[in-house]
C-alpha atoms as a PDB file:
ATOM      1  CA  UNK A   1       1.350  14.634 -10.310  1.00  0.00           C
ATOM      2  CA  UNK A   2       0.250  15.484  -6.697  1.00  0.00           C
ATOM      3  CA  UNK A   3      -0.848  12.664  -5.081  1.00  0.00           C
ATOM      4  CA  UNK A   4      -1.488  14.245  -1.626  1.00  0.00           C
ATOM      5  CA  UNK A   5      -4.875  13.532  -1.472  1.00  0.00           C
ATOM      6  CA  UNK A   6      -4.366  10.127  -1.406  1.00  0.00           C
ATOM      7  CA  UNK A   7      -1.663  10.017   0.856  1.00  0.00           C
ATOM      8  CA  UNK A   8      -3.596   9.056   3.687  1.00  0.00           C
ATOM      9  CA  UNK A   9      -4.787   5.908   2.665  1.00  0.00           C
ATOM     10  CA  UNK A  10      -1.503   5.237   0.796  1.00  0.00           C
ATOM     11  CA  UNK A  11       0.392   5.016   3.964  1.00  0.00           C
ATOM     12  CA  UNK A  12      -2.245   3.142   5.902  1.00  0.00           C
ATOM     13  CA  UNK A  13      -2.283   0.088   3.261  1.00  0.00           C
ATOM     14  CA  UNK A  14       2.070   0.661   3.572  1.00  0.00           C
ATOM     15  CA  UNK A  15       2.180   0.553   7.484  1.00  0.00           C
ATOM     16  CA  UNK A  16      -0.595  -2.036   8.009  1.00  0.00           C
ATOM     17  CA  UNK A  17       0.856  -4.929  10.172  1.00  0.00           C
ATOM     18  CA  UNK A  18       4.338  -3.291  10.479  1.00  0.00           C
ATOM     19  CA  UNK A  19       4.234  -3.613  14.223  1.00  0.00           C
ATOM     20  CA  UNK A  20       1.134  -4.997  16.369  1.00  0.00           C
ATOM     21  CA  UNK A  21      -0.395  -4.725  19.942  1.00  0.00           C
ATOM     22  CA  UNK A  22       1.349  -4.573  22.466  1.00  0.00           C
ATOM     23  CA  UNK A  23       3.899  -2.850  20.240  1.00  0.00           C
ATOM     24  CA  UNK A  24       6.888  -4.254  21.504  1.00  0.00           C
ATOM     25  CA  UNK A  25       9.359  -6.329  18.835  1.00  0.00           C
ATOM     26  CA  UNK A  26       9.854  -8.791  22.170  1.00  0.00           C
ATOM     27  CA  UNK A  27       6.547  -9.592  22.070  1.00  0.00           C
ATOM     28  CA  UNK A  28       5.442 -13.104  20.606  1.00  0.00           C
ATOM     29  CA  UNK A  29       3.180 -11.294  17.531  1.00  0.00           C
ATOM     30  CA  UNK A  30       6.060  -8.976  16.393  1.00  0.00           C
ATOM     31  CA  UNK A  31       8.641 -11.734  15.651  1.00  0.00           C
ATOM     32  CA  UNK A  32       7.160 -12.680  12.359  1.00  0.00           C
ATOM     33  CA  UNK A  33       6.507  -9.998  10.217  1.00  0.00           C
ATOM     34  CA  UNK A  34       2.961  -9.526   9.194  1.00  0.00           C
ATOM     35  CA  UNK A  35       3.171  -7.393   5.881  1.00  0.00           C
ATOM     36  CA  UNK A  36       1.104  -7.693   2.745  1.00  0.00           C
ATOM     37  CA  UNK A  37       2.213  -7.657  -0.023  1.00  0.00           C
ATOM     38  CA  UNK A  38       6.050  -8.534   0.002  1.00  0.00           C
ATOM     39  CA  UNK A  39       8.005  -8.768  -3.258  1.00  0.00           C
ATOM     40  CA  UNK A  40      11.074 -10.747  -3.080  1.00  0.00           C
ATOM     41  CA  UNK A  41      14.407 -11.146  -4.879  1.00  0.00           C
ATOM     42  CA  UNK A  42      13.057 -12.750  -8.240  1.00  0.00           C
ATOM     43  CA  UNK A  43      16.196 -14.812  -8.492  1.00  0.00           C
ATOM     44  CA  UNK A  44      15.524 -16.356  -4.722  1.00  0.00           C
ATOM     45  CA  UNK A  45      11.727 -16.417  -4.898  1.00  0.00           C
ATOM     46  CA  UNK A  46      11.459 -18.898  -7.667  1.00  0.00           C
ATOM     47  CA  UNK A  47      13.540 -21.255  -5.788  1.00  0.00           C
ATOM     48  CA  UNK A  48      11.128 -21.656  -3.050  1.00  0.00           C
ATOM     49  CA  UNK A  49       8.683 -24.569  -2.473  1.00  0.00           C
ATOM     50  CA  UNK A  50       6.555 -23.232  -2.933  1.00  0.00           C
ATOM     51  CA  UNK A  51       7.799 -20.110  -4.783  1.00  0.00           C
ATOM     52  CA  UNK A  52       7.274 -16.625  -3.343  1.00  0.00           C
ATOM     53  CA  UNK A  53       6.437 -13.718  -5.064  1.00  0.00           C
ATOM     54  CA  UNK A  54       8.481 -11.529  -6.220  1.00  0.00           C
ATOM     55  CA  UNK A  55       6.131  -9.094  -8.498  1.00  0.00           C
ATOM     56  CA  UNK A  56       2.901  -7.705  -8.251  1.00  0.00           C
ATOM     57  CA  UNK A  57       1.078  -7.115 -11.687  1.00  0.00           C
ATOM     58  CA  UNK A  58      -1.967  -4.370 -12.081  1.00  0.00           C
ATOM     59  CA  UNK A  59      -4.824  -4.598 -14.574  1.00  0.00           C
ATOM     60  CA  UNK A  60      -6.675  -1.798 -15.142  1.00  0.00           C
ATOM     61  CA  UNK A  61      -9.155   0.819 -17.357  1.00  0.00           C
ATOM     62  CA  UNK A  62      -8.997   4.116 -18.510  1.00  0.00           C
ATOM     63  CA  UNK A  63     -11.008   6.412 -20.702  1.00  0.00           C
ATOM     64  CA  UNK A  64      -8.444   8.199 -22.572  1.00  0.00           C
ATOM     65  CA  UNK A  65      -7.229  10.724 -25.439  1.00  0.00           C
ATOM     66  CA  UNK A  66      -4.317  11.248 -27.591  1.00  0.00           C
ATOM     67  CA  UNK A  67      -3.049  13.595 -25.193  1.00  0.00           C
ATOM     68  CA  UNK A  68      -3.819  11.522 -22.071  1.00  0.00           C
ATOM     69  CA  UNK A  69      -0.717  10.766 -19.524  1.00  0.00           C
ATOM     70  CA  UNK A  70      -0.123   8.304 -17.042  1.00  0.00           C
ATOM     71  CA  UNK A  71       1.983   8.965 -13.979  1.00  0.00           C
ATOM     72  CA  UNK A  72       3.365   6.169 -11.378  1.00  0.00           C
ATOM     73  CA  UNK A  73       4.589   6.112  -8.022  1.00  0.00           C
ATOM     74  CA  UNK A  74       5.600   2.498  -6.511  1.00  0.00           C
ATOM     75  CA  UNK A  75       6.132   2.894  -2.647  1.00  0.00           C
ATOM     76  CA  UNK A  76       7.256   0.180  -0.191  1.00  0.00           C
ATOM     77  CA  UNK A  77       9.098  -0.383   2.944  1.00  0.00           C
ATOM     78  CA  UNK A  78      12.212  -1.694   3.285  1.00  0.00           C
ATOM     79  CA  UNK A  79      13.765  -3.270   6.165  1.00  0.00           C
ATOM     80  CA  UNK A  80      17.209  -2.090   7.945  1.00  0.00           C
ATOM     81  CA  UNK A  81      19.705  -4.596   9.321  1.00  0.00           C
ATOM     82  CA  UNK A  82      18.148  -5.940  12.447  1.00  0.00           C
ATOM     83  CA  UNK A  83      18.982  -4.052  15.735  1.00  0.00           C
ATOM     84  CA  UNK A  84      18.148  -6.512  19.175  1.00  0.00           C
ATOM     85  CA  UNK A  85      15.979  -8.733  16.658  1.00  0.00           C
ATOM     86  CA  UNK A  86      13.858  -6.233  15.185  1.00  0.00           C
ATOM     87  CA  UNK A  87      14.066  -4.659  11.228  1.00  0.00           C
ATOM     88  CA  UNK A  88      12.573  -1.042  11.442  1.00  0.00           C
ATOM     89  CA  UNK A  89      11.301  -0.048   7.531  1.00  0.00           C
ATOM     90  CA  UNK A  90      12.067   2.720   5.648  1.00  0.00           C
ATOM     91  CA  UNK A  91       9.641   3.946   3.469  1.00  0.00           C
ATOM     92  CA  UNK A  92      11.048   3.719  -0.190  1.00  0.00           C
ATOM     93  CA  UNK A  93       9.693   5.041  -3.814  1.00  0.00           C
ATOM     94  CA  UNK A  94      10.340   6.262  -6.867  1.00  0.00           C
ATOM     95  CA  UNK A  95       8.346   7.997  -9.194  1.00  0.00           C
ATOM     96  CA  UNK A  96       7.507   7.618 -13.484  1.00  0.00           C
ATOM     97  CA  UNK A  97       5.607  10.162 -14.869  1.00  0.00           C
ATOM     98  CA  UNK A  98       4.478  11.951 -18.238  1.00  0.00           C
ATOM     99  CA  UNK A  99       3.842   8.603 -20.101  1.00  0.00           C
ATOM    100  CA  UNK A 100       1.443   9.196 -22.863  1.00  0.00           C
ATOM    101  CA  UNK A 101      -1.146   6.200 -23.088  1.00  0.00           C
ATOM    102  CA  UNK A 102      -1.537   5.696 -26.610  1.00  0.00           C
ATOM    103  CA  UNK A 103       1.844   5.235 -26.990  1.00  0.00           C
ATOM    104  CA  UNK A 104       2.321   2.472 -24.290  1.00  0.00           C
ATOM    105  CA  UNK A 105       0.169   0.476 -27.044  1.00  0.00           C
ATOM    106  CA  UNK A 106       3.066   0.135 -29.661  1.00  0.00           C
ATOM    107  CA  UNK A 107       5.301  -1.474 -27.205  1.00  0.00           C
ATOM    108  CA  UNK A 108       5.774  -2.846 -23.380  1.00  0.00           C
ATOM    109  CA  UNK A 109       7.796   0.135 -21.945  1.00  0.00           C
ATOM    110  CA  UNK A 110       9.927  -1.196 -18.776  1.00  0.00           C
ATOM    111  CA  UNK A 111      12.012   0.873 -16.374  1.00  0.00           C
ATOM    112  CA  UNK A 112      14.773   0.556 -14.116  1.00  0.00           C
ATOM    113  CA  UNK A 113      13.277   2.318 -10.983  1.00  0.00           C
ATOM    114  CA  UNK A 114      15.813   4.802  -8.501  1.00  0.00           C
ATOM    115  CA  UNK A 115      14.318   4.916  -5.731  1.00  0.00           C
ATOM    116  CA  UNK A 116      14.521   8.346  -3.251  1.00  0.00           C
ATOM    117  CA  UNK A 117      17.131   9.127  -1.099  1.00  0.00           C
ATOM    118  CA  UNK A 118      16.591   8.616   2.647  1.00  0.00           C
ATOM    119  CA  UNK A 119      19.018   9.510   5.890  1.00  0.00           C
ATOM    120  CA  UNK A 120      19.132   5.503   6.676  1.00  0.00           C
ATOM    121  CA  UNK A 121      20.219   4.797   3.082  1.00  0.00           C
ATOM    122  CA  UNK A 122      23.399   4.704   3.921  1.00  0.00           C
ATOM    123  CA  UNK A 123      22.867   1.341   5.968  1.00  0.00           C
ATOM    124  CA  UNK A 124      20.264  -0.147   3.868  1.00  0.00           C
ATOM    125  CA  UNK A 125      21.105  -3.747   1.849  1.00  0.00           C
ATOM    126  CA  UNK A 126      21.155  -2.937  -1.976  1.00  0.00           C
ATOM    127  CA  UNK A 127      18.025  -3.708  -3.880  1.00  0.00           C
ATOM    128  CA  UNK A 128      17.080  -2.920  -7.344  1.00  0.00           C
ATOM    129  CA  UNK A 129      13.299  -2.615  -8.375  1.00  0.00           C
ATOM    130  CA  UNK A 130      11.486  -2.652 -11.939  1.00  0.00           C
ATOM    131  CA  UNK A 131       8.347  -1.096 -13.274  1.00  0.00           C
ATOM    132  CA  UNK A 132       6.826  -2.277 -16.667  1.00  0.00           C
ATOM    133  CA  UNK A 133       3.456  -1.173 -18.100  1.00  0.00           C
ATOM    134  CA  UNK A 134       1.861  -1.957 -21.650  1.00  0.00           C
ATOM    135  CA  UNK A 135      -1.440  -0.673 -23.225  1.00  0.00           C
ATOM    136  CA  UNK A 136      -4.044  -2.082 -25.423  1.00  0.00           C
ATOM    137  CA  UNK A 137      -6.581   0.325 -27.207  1.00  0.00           C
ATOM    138  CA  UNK A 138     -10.159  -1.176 -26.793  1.00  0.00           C
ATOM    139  CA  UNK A 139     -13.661   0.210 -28.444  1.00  0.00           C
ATOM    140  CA  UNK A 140     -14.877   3.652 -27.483  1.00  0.00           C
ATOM    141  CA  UNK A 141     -12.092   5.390 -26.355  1.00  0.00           C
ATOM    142  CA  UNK A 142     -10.945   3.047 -23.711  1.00  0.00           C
ATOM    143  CA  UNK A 143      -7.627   1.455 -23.281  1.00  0.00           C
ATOM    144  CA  UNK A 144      -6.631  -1.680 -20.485  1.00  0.00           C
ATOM    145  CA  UNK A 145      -3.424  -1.063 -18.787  1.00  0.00           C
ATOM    146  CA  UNK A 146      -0.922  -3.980 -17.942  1.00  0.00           C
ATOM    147  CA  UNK A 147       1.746  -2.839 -15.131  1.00  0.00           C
ATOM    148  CA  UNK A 148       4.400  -5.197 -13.557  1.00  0.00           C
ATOM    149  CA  UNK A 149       6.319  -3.811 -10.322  1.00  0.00           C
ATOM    150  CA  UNK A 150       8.774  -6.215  -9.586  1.00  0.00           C
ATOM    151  CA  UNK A 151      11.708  -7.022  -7.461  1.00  0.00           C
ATOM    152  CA  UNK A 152      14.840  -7.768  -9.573  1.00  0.00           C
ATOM    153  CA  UNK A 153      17.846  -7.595  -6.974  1.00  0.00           C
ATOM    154  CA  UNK A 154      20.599  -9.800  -8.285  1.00  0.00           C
ATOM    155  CA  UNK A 155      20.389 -13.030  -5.005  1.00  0.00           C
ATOM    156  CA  UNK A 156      21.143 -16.206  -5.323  1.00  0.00           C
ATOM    157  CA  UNK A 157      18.910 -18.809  -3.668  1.00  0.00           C
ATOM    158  CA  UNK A 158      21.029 -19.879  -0.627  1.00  0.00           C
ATOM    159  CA  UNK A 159      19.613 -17.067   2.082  1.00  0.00           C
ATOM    160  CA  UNK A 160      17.340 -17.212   4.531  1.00  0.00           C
ATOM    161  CA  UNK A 161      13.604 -15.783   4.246  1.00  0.00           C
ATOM    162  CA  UNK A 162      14.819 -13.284   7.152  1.00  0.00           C
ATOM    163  CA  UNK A 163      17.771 -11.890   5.360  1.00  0.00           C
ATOM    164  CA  UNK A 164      15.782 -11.960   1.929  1.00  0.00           C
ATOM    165  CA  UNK A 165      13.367  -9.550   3.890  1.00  0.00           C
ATOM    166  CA  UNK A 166      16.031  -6.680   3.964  1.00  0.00           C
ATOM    167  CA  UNK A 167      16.415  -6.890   0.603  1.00  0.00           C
ATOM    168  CA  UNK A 168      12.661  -7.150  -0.128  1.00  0.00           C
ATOM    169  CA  UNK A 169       9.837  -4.709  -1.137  1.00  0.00           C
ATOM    170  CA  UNK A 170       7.116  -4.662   1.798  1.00  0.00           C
ATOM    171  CA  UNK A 171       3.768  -3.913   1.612  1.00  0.00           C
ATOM    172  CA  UNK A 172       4.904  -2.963  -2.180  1.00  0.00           C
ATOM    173  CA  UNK A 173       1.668  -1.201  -3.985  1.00  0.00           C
ATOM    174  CA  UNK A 174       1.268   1.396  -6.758  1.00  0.00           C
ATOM    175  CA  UNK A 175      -0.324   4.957  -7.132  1.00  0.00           C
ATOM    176  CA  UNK A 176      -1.308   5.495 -10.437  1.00  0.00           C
ATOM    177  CA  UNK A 177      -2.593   9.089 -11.974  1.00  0.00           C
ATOM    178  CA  UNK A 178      -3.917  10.101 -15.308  1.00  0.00           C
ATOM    179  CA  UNK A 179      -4.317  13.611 -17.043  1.00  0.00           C
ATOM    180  CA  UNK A 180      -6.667  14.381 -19.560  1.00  0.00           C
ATOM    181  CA  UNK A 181      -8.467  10.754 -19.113  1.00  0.00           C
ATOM    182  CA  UNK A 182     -10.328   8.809 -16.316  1.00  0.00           C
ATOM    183  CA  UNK A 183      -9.882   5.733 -14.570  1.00  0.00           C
ATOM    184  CA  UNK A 184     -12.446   3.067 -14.757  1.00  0.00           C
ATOM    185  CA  UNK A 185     -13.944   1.366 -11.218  1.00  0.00           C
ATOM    186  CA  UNK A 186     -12.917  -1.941 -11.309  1.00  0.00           C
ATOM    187  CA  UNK A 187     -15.510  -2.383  -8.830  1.00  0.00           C
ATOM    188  CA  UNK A 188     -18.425  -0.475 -10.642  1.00  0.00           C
ATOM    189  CA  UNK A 189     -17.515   0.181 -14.175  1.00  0.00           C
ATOM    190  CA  UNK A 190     -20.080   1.431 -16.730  1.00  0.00           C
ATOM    191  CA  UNK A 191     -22.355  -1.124 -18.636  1.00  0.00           C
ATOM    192  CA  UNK A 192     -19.363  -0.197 -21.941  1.00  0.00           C
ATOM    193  CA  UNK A 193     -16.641  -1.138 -19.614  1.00  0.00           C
ATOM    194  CA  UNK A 194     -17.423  -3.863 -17.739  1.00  0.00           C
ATOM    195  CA  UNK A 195     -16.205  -6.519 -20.486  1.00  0.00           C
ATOM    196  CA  UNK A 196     -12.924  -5.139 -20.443  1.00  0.00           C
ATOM    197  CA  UNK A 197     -13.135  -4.830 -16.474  1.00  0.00           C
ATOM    198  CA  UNK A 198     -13.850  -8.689 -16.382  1.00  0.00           C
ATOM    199  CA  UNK A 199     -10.642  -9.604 -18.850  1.00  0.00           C
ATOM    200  CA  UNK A 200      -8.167  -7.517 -16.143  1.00  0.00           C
ATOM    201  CA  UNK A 201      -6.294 -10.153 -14.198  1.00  0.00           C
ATOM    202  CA  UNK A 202      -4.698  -8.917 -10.958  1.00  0.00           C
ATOM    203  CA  UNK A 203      -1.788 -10.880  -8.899  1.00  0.00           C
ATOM    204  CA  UNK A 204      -1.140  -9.944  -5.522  1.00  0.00           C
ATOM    205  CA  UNK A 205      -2.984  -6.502  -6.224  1.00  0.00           C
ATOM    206  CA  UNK A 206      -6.435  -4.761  -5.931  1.00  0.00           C
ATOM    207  CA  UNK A 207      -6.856  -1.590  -7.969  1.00  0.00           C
ATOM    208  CA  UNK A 208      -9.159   0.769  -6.316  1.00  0.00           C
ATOM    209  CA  UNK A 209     -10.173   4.814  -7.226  1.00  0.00           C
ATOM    210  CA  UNK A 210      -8.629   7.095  -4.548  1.00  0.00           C
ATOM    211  CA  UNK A 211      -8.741  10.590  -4.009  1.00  0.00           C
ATOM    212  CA  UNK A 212     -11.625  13.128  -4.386  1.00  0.00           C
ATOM    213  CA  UNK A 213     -14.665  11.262  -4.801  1.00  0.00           C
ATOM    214  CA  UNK A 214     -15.805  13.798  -7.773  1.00  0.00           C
ATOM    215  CA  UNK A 215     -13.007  12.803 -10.109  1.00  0.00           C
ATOM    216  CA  UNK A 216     -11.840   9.361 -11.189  1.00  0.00           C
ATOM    217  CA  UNK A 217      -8.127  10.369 -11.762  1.00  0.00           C
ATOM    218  CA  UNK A 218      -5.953   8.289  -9.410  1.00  0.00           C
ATOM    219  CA  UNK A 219      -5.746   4.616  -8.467  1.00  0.00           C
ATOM    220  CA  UNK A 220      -4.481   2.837  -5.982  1.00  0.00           C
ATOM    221  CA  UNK A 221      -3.677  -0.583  -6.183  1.00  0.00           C
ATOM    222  CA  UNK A 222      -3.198  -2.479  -2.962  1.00  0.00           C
ATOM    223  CA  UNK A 223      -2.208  -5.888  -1.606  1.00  0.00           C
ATOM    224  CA  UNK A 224      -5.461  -5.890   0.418  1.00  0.00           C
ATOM    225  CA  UNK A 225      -8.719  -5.487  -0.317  1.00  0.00           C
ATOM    226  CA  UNK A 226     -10.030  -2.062  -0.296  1.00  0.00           C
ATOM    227  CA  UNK A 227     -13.430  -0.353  -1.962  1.00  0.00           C
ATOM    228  CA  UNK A 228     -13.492   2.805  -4.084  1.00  0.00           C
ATOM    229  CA  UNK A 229     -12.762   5.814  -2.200  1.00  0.00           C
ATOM    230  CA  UNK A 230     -11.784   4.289   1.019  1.00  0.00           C
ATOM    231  CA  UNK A 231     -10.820   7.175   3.845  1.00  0.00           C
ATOM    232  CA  UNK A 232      -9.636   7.242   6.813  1.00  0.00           C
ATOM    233  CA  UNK A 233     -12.182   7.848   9.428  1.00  0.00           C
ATOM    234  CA  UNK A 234     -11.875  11.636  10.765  1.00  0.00           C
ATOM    235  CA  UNK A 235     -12.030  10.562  14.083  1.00  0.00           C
ATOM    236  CA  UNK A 236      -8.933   8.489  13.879  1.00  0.00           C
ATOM    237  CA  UNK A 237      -6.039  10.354  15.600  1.00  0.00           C
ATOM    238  CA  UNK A 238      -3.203   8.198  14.174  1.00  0.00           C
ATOM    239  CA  UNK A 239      -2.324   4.614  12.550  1.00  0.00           C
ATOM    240  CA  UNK A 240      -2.803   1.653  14.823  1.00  0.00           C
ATOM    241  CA  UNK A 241      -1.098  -0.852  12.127  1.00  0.00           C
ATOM    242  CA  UNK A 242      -4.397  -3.130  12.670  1.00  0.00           C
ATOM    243  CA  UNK A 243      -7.042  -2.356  10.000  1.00  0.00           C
ATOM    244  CA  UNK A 244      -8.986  -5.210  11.680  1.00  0.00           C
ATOM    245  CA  UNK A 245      -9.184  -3.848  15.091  1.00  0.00           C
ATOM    246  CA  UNK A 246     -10.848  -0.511  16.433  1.00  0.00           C
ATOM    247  CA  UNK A 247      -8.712   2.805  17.882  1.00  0.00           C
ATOM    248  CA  UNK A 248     -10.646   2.935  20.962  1.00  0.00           C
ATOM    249  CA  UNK A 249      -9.907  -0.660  22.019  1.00  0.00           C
ATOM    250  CA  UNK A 250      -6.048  -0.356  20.752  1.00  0.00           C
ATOM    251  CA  UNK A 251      -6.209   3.028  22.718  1.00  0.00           C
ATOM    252  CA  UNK A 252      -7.328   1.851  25.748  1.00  0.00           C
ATOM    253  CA  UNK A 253      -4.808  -1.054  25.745  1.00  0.00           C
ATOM    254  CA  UNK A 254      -1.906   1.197  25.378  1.00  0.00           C
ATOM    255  CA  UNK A 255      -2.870   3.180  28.130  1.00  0.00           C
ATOM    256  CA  UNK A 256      -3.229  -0.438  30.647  1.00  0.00           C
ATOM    257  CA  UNK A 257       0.152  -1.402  29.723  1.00  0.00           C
ATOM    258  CA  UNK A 258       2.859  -1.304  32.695  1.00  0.00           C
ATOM    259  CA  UNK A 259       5.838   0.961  33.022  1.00  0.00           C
ATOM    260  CA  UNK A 260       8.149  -1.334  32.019  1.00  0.00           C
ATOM    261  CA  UNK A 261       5.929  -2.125  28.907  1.00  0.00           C
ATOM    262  CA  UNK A 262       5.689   1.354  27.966  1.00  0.00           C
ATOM    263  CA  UNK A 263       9.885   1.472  28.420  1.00  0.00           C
ATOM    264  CA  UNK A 264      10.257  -1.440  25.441  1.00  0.00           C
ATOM    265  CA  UNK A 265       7.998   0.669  22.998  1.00  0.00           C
ATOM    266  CA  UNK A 266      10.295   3.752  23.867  1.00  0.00           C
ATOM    267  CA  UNK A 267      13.610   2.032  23.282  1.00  0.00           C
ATOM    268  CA  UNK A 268      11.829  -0.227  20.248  1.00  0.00           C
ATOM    269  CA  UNK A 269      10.200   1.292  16.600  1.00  0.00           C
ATOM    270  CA  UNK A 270      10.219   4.590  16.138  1.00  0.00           C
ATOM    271  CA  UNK A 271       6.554   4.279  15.039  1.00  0.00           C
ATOM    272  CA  UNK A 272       5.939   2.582  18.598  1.00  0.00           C
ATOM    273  CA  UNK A 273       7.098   5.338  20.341  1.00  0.00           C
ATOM    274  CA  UNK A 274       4.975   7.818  18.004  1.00  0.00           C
ATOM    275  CA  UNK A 275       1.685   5.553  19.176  1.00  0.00           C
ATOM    276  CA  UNK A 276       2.458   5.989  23.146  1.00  0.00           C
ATOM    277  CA  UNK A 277       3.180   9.752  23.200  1.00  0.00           C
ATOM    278  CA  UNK A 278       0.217  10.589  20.792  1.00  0.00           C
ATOM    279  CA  UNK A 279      -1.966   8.090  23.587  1.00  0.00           C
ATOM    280  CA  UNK A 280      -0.316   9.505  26.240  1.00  0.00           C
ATOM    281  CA  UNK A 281      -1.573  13.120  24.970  1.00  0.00           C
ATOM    282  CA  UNK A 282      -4.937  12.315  24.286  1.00  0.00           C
ATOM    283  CA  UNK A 283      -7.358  14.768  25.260  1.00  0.00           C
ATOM    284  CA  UNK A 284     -10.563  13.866  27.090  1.00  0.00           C
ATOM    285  CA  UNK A 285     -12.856  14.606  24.076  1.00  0.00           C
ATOM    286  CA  UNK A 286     -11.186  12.587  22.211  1.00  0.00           C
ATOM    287  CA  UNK A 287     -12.586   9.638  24.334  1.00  0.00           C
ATOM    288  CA  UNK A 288     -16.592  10.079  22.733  1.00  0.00           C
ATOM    289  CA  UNK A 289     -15.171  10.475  19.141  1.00  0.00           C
ATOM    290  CA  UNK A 290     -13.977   6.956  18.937  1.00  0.00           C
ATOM    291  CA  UNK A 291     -16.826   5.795  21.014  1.00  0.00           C
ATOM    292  CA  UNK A 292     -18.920   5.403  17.739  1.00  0.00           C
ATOM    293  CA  UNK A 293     -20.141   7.612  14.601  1.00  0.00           C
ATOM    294  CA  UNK A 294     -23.242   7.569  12.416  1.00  0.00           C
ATOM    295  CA  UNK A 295     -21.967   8.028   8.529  1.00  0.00           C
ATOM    296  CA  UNK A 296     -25.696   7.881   7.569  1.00  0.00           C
ATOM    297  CA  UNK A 297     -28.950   6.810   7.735  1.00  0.00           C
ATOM    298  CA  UNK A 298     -32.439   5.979   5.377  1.00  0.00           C
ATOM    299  CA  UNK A 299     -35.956   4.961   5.840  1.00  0.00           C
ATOM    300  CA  UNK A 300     -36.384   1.605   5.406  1.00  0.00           C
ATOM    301  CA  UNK A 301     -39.199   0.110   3.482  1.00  0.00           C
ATOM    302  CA  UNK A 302     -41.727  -1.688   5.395  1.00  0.00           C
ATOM    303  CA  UNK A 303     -41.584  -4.699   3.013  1.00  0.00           C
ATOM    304  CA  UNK A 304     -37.432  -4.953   4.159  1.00  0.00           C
ATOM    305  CA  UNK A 305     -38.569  -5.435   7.658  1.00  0.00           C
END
């Protein structure tokens, strides 16, 4: 399934707190990692006081037919051996597809995920990742969906967190797609839904529709909290890594920091250096875009003011 139209998003929710203002892995901020939703080695999580997590479990809706499919794509980063104190991810995923839904409901199907090749693979620590997902047919047509991503790298529990990391799923979250059916919005489901909406239980995960707004057929679910539908804003020229703070700002920062502070994001993250030269290269017009935007507006009622 072509998931391109969510891509965007996808990779915002995967990137978001990789590296942070002022961009340099010297700096104070960048020398704890800042991820959501990390999955650890099972095997070392559970020894932890407390214990870490080491899966992320999705609870969702569909509307479906005997000839509905379900297809899954878990994506993550995953850190490289450290290089003058900083782990640079690797984006990581694997994909499960043609998985017909009434069938998940005669037994929990689990599977052994092999993740895609990458030029730094070479280098990266082994891990070994696990998808499960289990369906239970419900009144008119509906079925709930039980998914488990987890991380089940063979550890023991005498590492560190920071060599656990490179053997860990960051900002681990799932795109899920359906033919011939429909997600329901966990958010907003119809009045026939929304008891079976209430009963999902997420852990560590948000479901949320993605995609074209017209069509219900892909999910997304995150290890933040996101709404239906959520975009990136047009005006935004590139990923910051901070959700929380606004391009212009981040933007104008760059652009104040000294020469030798604009040497250390060259000769740090590649994703660094792709932040200065797009700043760098910003043309003038640019500036008013990110000044501010009007999505919409309505009358308001006199009896609201």
């Amino acid at each position: 399934m072509n998931f391109s139209s969510a891509e965007k998003i996808a990779k915002a929710v995967l990137y978001e707190g990789y590296i942070l203002y002022p961009y340099r892995p010297s700096s104070t901020k960048n020398q704890q990692r800042w991820n959501f939703g990390t999955l650890y080695p099972r095997a070392w999580a559970e020894t932890q006081k407390p214990a870490e997590p080491f899966r992320m479990i999705t609870e969702c809706v569909v509307a479906a037919g005997p000839e509905s499919r379900i297809h899954l794509q878990p994506r993550f980063l995953q850190f490289l051996p450290s290089v003058e104190g900083w782990e640079q991810g690797v984006e990581r995923w694997a994909d499960q597809s043609e998985l017909n839904v009434a069938s998940l409901c005669d037994e929990v199907h689990s599977f052994d995920l092999f993740f895609k090749q990458t030029s730094q693979v070479a280098t990266l620590k082994p891990l070994m990742g696990s998808l499960s997902i289990a369906a239970a047919a419900l009144p008119d047509g509906f079925y709930k969906l039980h998914l488990e991503l987890s991380n089940a790298t063979p550890t023991s529990g005498g590492f560190s967190r920071t060599e656990m990391l490179l053997q860990s799923m960051i900002s681990a979250h799932l795109l899920m797609g359906i033919e011939d059916g429909e997600f329901v919005s966990l958010l907003d489901p119809p009045e026939m839904a929304a008891d079976a909406v209430r009963s999902c239980q997420n852990v560590g995960a948000f479901p949320v529709l993605v995609g074209d707004e017209s069509q219900r057929t892909m999910m997304l679910s995150s290890p933040i909290i996101l709404y239906d539908y959520p975009q990136i804003a047009p005006e935004s020229t590139g990923d910051f890594f901070d959700g929380t703070e606004m391009d212009e700002m981040l933007a104008l920062r760059v652009m104040t920091l000294t020469d030798a502070e604009k040497d250390a994001m060259r000769q740090g993250d590649e994703q660094a250096r792709m932040i200065l030269e797009r700043t760098d290269n910003l043309p003038a017009e640019h500036w008013m875009k990110v000044h501010g935007a009007i999505r919409g507006m309505r009358r308001v009622p006199e009896e609201e003011l």
